[in-house]
PDB file of N, CA and C in Angstrom:
ATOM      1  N   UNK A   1      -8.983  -2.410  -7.095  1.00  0.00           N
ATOM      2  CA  UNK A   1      -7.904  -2.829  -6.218  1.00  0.00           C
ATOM      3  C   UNK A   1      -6.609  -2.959  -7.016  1.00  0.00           C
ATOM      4  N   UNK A   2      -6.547  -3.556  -8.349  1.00  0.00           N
ATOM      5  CA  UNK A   2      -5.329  -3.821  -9.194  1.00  0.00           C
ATOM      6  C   UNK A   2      -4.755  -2.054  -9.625  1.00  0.00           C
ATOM      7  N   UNK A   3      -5.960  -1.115  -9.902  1.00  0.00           N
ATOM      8  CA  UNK A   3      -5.149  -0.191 -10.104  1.00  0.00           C
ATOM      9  C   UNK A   3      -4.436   0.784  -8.714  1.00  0.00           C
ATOM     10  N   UNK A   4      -5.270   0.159  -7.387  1.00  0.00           N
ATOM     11  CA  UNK A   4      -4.349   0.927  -5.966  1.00  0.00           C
ATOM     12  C   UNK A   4      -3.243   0.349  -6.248  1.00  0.00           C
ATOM     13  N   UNK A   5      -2.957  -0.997  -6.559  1.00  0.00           N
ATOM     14  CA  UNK A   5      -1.980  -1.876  -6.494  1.00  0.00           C
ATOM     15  C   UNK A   5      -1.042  -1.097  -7.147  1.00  0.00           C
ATOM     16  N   UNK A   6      -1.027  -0.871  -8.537  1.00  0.00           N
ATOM     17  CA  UNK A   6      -0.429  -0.565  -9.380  1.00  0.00           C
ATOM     18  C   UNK A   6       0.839   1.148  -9.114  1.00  0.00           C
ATOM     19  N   UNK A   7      -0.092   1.432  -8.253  1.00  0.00           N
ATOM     20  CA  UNK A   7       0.150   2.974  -8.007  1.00  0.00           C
ATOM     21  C   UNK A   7       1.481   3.004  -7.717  1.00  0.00           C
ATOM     22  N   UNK A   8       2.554   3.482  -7.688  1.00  0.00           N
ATOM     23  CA  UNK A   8       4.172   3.290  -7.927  1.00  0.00           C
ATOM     24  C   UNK A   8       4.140   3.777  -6.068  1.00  0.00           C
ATOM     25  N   UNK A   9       3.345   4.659  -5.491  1.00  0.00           N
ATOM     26  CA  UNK A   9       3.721   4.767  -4.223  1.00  0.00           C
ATOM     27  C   UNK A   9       3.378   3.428  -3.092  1.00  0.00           C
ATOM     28  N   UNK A  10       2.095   3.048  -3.748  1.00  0.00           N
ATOM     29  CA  UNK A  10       1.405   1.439  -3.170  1.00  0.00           C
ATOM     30  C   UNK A  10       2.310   0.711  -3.362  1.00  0.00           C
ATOM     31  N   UNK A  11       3.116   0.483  -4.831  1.00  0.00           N
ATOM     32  CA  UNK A  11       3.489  -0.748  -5.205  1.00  0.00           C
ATOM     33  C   UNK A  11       4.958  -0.696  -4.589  1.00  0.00           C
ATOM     34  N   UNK A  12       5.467   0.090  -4.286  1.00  0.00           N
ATOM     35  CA  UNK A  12       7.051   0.395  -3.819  1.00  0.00           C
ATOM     36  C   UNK A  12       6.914   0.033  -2.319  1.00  0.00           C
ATOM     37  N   UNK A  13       5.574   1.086  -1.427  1.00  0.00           N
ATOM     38  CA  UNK A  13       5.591   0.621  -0.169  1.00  0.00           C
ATOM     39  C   UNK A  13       4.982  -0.746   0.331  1.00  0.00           C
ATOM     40  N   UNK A  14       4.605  -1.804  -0.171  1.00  0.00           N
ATOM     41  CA  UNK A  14       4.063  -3.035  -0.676  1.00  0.00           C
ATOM     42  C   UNK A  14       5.301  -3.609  -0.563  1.00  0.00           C
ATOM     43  N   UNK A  15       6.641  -3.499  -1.776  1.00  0.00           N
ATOM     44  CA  UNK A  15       7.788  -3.775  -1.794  1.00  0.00           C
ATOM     45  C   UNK A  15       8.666  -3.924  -0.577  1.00  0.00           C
ATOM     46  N   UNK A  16       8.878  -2.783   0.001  1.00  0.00           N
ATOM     47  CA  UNK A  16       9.275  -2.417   1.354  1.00  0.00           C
ATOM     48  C   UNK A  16       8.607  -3.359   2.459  1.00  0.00           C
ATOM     49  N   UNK A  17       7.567  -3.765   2.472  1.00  0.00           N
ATOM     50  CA  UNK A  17       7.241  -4.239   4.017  1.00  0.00           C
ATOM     51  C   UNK A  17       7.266  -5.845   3.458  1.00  0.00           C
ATOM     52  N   UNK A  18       7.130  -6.246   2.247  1.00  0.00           N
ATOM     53  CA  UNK A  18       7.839  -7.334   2.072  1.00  0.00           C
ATOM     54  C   UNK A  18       9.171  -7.658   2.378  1.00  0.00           C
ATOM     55  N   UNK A  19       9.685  -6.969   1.514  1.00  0.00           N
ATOM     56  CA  UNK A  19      11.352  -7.583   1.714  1.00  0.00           C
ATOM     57  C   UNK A  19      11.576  -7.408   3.708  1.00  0.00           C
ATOM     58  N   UNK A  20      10.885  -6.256   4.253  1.00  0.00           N
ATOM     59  CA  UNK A  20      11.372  -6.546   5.448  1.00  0.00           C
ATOM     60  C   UNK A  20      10.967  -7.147   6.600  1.00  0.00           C
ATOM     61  N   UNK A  21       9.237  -8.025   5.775  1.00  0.00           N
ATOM     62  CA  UNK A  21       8.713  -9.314   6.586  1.00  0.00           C
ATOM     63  C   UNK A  21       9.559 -10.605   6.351  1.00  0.00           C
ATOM     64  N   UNK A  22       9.937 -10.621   4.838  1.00  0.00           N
ATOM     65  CA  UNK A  22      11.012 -11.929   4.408  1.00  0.00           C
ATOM     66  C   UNK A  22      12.362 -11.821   5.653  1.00  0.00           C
ATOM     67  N   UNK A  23      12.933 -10.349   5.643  1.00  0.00           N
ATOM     68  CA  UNK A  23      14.377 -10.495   6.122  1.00  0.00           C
ATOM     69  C   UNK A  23      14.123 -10.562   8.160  1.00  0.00           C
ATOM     70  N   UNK A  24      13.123 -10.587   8.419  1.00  0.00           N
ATOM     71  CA  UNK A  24      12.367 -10.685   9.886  1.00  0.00           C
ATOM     72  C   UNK A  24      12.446 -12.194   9.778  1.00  0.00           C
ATOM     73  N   UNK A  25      11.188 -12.938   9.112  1.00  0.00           N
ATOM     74  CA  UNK A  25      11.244 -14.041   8.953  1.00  0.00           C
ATOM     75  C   UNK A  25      12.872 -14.830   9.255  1.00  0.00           C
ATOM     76  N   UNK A  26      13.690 -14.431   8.168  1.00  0.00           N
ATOM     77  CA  UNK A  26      14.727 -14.931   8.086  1.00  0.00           C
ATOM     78  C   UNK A  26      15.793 -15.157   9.004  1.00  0.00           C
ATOM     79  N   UNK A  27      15.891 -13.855  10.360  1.00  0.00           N
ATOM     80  CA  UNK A  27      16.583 -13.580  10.951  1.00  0.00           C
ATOM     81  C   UNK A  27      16.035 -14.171  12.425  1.00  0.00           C
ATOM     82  N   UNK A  28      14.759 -14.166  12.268  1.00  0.00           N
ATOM     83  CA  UNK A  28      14.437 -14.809  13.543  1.00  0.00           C
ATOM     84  C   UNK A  28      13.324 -15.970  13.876  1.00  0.00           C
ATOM     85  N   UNK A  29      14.311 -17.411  13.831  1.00  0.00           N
ATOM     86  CA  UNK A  29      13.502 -18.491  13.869  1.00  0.00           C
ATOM     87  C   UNK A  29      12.085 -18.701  14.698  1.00  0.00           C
ATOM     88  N   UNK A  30      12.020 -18.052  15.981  1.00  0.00           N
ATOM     89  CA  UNK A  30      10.741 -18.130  16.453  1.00  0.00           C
ATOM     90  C   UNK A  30       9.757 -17.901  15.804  1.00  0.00           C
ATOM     91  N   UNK A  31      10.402 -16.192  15.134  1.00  0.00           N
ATOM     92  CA  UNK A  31       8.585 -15.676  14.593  1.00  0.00           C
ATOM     93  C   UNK A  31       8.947 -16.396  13.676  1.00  0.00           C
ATOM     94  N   UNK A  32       9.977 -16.584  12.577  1.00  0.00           N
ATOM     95  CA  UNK A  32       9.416 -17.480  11.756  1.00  0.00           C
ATOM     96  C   UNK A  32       8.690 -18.429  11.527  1.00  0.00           C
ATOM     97  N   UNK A  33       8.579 -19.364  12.528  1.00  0.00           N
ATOM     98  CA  UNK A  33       7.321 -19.781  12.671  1.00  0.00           C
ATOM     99  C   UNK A  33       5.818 -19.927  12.615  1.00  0.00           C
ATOM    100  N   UNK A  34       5.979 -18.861  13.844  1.00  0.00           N
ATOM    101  CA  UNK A  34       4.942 -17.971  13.876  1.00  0.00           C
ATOM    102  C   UNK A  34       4.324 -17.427  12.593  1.00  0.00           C
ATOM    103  N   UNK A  35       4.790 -16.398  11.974  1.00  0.00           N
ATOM    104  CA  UNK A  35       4.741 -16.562  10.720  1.00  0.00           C
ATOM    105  C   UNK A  35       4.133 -17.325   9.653  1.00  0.00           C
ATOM    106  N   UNK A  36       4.814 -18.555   9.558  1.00  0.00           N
ATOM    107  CA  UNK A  36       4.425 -19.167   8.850  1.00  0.00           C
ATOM    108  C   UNK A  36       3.074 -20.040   9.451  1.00  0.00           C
ATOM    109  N   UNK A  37       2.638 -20.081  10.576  1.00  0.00           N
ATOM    110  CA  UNK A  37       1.082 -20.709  10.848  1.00  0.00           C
ATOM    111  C   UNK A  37       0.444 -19.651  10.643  1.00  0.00           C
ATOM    112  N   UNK A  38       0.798 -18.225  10.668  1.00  0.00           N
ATOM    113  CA  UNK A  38      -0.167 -17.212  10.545  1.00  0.00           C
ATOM    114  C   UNK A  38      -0.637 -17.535   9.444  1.00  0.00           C
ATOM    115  N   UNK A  39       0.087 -17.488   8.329  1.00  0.00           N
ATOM    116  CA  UNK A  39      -0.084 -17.214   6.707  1.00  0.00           C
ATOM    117  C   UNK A  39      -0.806 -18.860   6.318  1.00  0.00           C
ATOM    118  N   UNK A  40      -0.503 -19.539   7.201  1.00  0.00           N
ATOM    119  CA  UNK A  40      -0.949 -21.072   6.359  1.00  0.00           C
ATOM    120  C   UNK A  40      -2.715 -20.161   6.974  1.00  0.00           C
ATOM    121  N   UNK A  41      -3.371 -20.060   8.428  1.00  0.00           N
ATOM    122  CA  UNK A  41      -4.314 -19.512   8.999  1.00  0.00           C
ATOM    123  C   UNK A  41      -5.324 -18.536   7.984  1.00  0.00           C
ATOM    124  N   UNK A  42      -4.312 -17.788   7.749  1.00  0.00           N
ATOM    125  CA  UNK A  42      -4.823 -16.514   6.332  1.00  0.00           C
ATOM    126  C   UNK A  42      -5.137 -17.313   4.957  1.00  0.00           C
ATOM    127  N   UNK A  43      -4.679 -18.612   4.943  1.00  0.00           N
ATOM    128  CA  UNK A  43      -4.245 -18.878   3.501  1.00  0.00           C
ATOM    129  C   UNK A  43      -6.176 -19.986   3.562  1.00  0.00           C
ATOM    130  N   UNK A  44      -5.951 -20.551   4.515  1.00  0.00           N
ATOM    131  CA  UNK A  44      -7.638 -21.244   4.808  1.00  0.00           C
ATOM    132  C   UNK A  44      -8.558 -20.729   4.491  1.00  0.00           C
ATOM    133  N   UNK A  45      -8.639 -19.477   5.483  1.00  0.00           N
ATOM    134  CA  UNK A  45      -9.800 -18.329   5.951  1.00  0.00           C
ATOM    135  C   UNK A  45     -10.044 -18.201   4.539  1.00  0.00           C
ATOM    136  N   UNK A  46      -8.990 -17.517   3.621  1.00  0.00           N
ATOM    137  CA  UNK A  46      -9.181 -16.849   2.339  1.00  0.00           C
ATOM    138  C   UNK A  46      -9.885 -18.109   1.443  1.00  0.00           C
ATOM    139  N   UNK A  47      -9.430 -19.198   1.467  1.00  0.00           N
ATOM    140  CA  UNK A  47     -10.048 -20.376   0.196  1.00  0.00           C
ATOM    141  C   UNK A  47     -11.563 -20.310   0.770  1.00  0.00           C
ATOM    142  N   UNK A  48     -11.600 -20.146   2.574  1.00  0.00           N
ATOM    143  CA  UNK A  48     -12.778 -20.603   2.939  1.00  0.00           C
ATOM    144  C   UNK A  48     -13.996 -19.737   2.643  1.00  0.00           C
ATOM    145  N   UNK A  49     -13.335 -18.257   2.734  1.00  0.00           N
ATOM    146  CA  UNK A  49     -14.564 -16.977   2.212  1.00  0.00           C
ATOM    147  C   UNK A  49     -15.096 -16.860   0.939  1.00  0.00           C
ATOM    148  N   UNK A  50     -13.177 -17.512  -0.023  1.00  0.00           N
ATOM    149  CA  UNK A  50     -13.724 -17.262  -1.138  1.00  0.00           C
ATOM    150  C   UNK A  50     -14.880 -18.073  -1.759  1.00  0.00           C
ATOM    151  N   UNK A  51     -15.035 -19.414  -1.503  1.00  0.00           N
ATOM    152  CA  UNK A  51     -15.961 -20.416  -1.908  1.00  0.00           C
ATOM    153  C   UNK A  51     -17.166 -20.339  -1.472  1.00  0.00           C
ATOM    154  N   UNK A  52     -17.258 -19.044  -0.223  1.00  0.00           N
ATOM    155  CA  UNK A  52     -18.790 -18.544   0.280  1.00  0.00           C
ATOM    156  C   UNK A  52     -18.910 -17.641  -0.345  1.00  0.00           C
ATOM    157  N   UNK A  53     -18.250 -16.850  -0.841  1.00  0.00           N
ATOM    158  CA  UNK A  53     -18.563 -15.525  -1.207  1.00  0.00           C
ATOM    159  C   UNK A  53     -18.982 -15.807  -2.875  1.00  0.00           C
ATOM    160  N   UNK A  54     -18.608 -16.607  -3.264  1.00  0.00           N
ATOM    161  CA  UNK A  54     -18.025 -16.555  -5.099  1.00  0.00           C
ATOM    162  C   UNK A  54     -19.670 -16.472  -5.306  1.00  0.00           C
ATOM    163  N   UNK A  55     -20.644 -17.277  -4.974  1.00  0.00           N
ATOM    164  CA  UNK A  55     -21.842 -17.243  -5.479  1.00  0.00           C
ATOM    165  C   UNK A  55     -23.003 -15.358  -5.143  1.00  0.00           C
ATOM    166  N   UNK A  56     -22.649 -15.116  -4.499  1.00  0.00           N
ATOM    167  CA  UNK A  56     -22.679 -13.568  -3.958  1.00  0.00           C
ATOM    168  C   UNK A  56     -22.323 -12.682  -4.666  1.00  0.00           C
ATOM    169  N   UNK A  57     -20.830 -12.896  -5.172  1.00  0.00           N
ATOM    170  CA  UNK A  57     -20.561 -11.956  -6.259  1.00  0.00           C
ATOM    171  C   UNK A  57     -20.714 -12.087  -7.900  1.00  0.00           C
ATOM    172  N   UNK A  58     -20.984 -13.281  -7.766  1.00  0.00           N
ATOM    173  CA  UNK A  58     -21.951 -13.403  -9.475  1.00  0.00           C
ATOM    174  C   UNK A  58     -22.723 -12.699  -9.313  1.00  0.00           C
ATOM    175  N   UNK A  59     -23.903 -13.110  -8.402  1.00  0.00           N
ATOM    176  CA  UNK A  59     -25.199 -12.306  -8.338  1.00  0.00           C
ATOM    177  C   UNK A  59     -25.114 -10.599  -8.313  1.00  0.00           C
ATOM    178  N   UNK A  60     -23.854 -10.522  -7.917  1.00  0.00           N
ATOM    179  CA  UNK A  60     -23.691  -8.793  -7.683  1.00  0.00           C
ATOM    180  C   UNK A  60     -22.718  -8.146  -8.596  1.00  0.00           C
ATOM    181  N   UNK A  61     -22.846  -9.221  -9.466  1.00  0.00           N
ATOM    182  CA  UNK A  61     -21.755  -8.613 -10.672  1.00  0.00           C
ATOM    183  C   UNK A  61     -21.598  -7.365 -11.443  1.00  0.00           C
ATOM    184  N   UNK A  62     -23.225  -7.470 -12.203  1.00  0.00           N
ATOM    185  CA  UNK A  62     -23.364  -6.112 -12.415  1.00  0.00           C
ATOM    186  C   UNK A  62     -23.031  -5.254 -11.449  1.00  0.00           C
ATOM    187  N   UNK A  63     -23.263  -4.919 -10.181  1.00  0.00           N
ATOM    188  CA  UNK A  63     -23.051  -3.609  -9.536  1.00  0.00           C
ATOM    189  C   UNK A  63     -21.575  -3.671  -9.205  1.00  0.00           C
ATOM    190  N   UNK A  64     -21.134  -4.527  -8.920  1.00  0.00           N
ATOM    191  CA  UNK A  64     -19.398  -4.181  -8.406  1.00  0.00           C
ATOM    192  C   UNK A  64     -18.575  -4.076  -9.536  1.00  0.00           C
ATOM    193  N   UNK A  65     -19.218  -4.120 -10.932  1.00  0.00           N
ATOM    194  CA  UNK A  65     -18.583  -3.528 -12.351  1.00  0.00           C
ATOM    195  C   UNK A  65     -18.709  -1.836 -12.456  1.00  0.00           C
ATOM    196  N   UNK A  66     -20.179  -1.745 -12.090  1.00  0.00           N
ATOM    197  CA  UNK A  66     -20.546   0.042 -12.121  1.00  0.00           C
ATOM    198  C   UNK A  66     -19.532   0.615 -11.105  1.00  0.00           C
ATOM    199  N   UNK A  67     -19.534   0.294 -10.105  1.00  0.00           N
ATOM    200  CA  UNK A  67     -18.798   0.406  -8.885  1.00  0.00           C
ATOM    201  C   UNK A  67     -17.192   0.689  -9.084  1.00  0.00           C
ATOM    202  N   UNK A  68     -16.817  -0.372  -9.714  1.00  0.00           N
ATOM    203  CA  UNK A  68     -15.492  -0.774 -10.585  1.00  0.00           C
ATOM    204  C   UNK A  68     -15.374   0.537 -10.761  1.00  0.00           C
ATOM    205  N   UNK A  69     -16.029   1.067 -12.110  1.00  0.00           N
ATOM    206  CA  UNK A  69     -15.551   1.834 -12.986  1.00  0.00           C
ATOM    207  C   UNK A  69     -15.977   3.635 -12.550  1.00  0.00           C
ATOM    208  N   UNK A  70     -16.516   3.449 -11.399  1.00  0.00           N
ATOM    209  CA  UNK A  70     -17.049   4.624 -10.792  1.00  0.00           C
ATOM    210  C   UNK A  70     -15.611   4.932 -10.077  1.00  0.00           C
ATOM    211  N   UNK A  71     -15.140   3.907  -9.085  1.00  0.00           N
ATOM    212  CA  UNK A  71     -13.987   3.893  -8.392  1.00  0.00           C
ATOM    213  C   UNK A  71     -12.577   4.321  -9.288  1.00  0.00           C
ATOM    214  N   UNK A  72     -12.503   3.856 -10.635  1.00  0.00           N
ATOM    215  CA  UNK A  72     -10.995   3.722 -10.929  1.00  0.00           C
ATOM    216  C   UNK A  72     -11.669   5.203 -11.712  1.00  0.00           C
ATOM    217  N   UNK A  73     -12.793   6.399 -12.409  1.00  0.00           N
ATOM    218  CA  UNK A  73     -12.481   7.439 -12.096  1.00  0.00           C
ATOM    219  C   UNK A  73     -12.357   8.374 -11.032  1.00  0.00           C
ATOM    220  N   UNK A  74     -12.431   8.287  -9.880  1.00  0.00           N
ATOM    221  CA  UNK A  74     -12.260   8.931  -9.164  1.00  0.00           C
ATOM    222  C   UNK A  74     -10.553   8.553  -8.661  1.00  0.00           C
ATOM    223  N   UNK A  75     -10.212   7.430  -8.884  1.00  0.00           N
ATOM    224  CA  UNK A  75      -9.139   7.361  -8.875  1.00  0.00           C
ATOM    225  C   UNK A  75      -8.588   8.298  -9.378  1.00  0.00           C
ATOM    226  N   UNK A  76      -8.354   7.972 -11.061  1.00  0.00           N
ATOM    227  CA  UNK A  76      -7.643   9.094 -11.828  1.00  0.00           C
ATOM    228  C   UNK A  76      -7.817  10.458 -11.282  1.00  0.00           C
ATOM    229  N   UNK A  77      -8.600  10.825 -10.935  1.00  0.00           N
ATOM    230  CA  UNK A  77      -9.034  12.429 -10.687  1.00  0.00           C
ATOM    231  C   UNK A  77      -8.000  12.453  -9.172  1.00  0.00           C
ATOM    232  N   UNK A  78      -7.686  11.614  -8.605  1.00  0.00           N
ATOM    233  CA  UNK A  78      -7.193  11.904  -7.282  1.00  0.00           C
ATOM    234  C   UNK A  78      -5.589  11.598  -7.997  1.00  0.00           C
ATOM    235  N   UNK A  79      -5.167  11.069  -8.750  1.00  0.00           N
ATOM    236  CA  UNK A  79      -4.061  10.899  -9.204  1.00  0.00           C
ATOM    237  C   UNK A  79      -3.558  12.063 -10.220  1.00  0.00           C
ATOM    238  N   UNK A  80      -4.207  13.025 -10.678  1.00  0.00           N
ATOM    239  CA  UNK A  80      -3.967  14.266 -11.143  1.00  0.00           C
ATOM    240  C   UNK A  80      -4.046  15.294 -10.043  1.00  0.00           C
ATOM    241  N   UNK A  81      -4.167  15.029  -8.796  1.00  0.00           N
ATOM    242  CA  UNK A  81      -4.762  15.980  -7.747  1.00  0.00           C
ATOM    243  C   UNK A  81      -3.392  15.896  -6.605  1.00  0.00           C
ATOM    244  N   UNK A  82      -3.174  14.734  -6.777  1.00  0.00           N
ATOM    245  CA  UNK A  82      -1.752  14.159  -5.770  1.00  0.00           C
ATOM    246  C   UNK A  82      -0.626  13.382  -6.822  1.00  0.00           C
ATOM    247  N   UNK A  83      -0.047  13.861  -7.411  1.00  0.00           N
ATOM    248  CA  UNK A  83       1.145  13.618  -8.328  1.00  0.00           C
ATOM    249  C   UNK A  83       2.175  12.422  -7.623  1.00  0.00           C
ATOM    250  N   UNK A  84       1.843  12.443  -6.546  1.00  0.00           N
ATOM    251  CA  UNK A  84       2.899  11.814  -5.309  1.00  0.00           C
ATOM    252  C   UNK A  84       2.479  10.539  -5.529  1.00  0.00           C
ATOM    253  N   UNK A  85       1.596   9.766  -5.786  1.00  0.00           N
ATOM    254  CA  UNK A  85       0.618   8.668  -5.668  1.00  0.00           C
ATOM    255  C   UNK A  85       1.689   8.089  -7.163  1.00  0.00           C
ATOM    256  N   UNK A  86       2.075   8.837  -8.133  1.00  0.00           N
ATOM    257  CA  UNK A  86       2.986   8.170  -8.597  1.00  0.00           C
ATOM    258  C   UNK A  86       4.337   8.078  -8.809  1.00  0.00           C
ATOM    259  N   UNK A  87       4.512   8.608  -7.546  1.00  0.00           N
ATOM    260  CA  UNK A  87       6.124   8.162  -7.052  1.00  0.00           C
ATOM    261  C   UNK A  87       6.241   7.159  -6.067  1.00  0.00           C
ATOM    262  N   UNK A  88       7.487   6.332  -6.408  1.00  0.00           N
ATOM    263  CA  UNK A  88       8.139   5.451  -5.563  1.00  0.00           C
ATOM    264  C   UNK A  88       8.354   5.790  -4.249  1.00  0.00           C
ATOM    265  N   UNK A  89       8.209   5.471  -2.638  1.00  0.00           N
ATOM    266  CA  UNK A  89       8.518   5.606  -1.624  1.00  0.00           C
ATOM    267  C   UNK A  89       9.167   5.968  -1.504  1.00  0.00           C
ATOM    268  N   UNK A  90      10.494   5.939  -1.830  1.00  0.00           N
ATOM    269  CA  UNK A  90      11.849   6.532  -1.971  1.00  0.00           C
ATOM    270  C   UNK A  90      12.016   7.547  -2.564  1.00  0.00           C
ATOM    271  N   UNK A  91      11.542   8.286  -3.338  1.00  0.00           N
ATOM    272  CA  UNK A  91      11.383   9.497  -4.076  1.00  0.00           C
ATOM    273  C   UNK A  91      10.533  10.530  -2.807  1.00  0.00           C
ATOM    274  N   UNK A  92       9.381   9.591  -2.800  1.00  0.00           N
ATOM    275  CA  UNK A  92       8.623  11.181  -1.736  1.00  0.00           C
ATOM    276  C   UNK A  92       9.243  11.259  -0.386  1.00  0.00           C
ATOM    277  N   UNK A  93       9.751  10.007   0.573  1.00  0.00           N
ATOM    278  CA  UNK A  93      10.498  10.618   1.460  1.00  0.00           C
ATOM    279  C   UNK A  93      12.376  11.183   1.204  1.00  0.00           C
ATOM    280  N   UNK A  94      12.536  11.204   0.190  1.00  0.00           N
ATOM    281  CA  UNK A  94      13.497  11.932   0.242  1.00  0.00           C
ATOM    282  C   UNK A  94      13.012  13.537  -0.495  1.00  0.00           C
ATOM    283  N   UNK A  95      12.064  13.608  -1.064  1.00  0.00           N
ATOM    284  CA  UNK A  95      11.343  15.024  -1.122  1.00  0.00           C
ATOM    285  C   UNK A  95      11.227  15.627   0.406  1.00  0.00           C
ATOM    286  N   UNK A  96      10.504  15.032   1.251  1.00  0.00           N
ATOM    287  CA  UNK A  96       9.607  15.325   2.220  1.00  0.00           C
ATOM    288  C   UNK A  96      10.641  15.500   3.237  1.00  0.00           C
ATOM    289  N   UNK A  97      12.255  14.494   2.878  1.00  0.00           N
ATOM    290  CA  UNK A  97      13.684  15.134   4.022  1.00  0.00           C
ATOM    291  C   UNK A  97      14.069  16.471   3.063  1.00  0.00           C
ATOM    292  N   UNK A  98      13.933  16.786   2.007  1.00  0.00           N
ATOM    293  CA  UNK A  98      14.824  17.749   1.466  1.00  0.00           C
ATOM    294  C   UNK A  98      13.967  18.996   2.153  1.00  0.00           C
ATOM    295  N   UNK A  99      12.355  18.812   2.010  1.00  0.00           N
ATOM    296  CA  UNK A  99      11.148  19.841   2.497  1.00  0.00           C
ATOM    297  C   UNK A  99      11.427  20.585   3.913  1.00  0.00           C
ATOM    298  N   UNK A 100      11.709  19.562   4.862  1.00  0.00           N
ATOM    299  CA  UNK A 100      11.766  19.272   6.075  1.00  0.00           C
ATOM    300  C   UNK A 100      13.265  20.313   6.496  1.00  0.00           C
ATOM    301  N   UNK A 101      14.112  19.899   5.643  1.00  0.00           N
ATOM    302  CA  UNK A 101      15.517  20.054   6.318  1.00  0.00           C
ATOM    303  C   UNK A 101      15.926  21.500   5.850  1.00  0.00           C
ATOM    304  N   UNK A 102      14.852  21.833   4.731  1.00  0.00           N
ATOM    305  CA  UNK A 102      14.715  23.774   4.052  1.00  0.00           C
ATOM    306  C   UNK A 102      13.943  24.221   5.346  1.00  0.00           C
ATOM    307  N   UNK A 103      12.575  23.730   5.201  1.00  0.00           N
ATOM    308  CA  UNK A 103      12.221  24.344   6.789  1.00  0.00           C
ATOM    309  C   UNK A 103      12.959  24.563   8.180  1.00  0.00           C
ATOM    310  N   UNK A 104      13.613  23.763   8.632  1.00  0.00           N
ATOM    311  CA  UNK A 104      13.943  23.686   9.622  1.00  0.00           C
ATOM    312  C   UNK A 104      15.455  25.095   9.262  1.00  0.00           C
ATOM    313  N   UNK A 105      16.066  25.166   8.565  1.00  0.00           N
ATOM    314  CA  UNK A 105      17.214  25.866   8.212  1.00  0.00           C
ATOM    315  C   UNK A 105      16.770  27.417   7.846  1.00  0.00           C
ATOM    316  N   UNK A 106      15.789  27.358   7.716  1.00  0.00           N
ATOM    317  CA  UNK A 106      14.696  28.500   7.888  1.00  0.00           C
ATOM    318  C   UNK A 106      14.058  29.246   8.840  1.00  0.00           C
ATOM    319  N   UNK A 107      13.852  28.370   9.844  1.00  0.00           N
ATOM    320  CA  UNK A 107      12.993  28.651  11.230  1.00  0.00           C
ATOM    321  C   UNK A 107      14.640  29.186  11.565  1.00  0.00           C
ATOM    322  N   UNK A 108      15.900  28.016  11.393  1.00  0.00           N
ATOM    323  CA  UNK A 108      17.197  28.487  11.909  1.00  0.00           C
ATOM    324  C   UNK A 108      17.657  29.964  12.050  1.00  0.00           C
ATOM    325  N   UNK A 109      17.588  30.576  10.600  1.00  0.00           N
ATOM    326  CA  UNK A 109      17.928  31.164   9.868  1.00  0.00           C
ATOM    327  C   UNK A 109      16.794  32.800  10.376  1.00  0.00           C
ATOM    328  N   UNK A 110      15.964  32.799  10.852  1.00  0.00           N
ATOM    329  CA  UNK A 110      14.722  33.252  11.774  1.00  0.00           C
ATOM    330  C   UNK A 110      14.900  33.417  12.992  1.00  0.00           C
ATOM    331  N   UNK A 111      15.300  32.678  13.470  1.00  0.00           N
ATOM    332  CA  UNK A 111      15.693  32.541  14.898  1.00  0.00           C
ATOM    333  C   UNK A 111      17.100  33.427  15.219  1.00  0.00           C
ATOM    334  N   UNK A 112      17.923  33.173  14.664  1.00  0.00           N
ATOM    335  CA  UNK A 112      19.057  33.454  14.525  1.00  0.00           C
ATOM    336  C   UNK A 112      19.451  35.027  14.204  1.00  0.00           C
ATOM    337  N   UNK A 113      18.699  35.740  13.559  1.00  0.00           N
ATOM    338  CA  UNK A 113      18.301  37.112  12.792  1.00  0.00           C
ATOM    339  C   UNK A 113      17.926  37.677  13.923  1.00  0.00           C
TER     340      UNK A 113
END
C-alpha cells in the first residue's frame, strides 16, 4: 500500500482531492459539518477494526509478508510497463490534452481534404 501511495500519479491525485475536500469543507458550513461527523464516524470504525483485526494479522504475518513482496514485484513490472504511474496528475493530463487536441486537428485536417 505505501509503495501505491508513493507512486507520483497516486500521490499527486491523493493531493488533488485533498486540497479540494479541505477548500469544500471550507467554503461550505453545512457539509462542513457533515464532514466532520463523517471523519470523527471513520475515525471510530478504524480504532474499532483495528483492535479486532491486530490479533489476526500477527497470526497471518508470515503470509501478508510473502504477499507483501509478491505484490510490490509485480508492482515494479507494471511500473516499467506504464511509465505514466510515475508522473504527476498534471503532467499526464496535460499529455493526454496535447494527445487529444493532435487528434482531433487531424480527424480536422481529414475531413477537410
Amino acid at each position: 500500500v505505501k509503495e501505491v501511495a508513493n507512486l507520483s500519479l497516486v500521490s499527486s491525485a491523493c493531493d488533488m482531492v485533498s486540497a479540494a475536500y479541505a477548500s469544500t469543507k471550507e467554503s461550505h458550513p453545512y457539509l462542513r459539518s457533515v464532514c466532520d461527523a463523517a471523519e470523527k464516524g471513520v475515525q471510530s470504525v478504524t480504532e474499532a477494526t483495528a483492535s479486532c483485526v491486530q490479533p489476526v494479522l500477527a497470526t497471518l504475518e508470515p503470509h501478508v509478508a510473502a504477499a507483501s513482496e509478491y505484490a510490490s514485484k509485480g508492482l515494479d513490472k507494471l511500473g516499467e510497463k506504464l511509465p505514466l504511474l510515475q508522473k504527476p496528475v498534471e503532467q499526464v493530463l496535460s499529455g493526454t490534452k496535447e494527445l487529444v487536441s493532435s487528434g482531433v486537428a487531424d480527424v480536422k485536417g481529414a475531413v477537410s481534404s
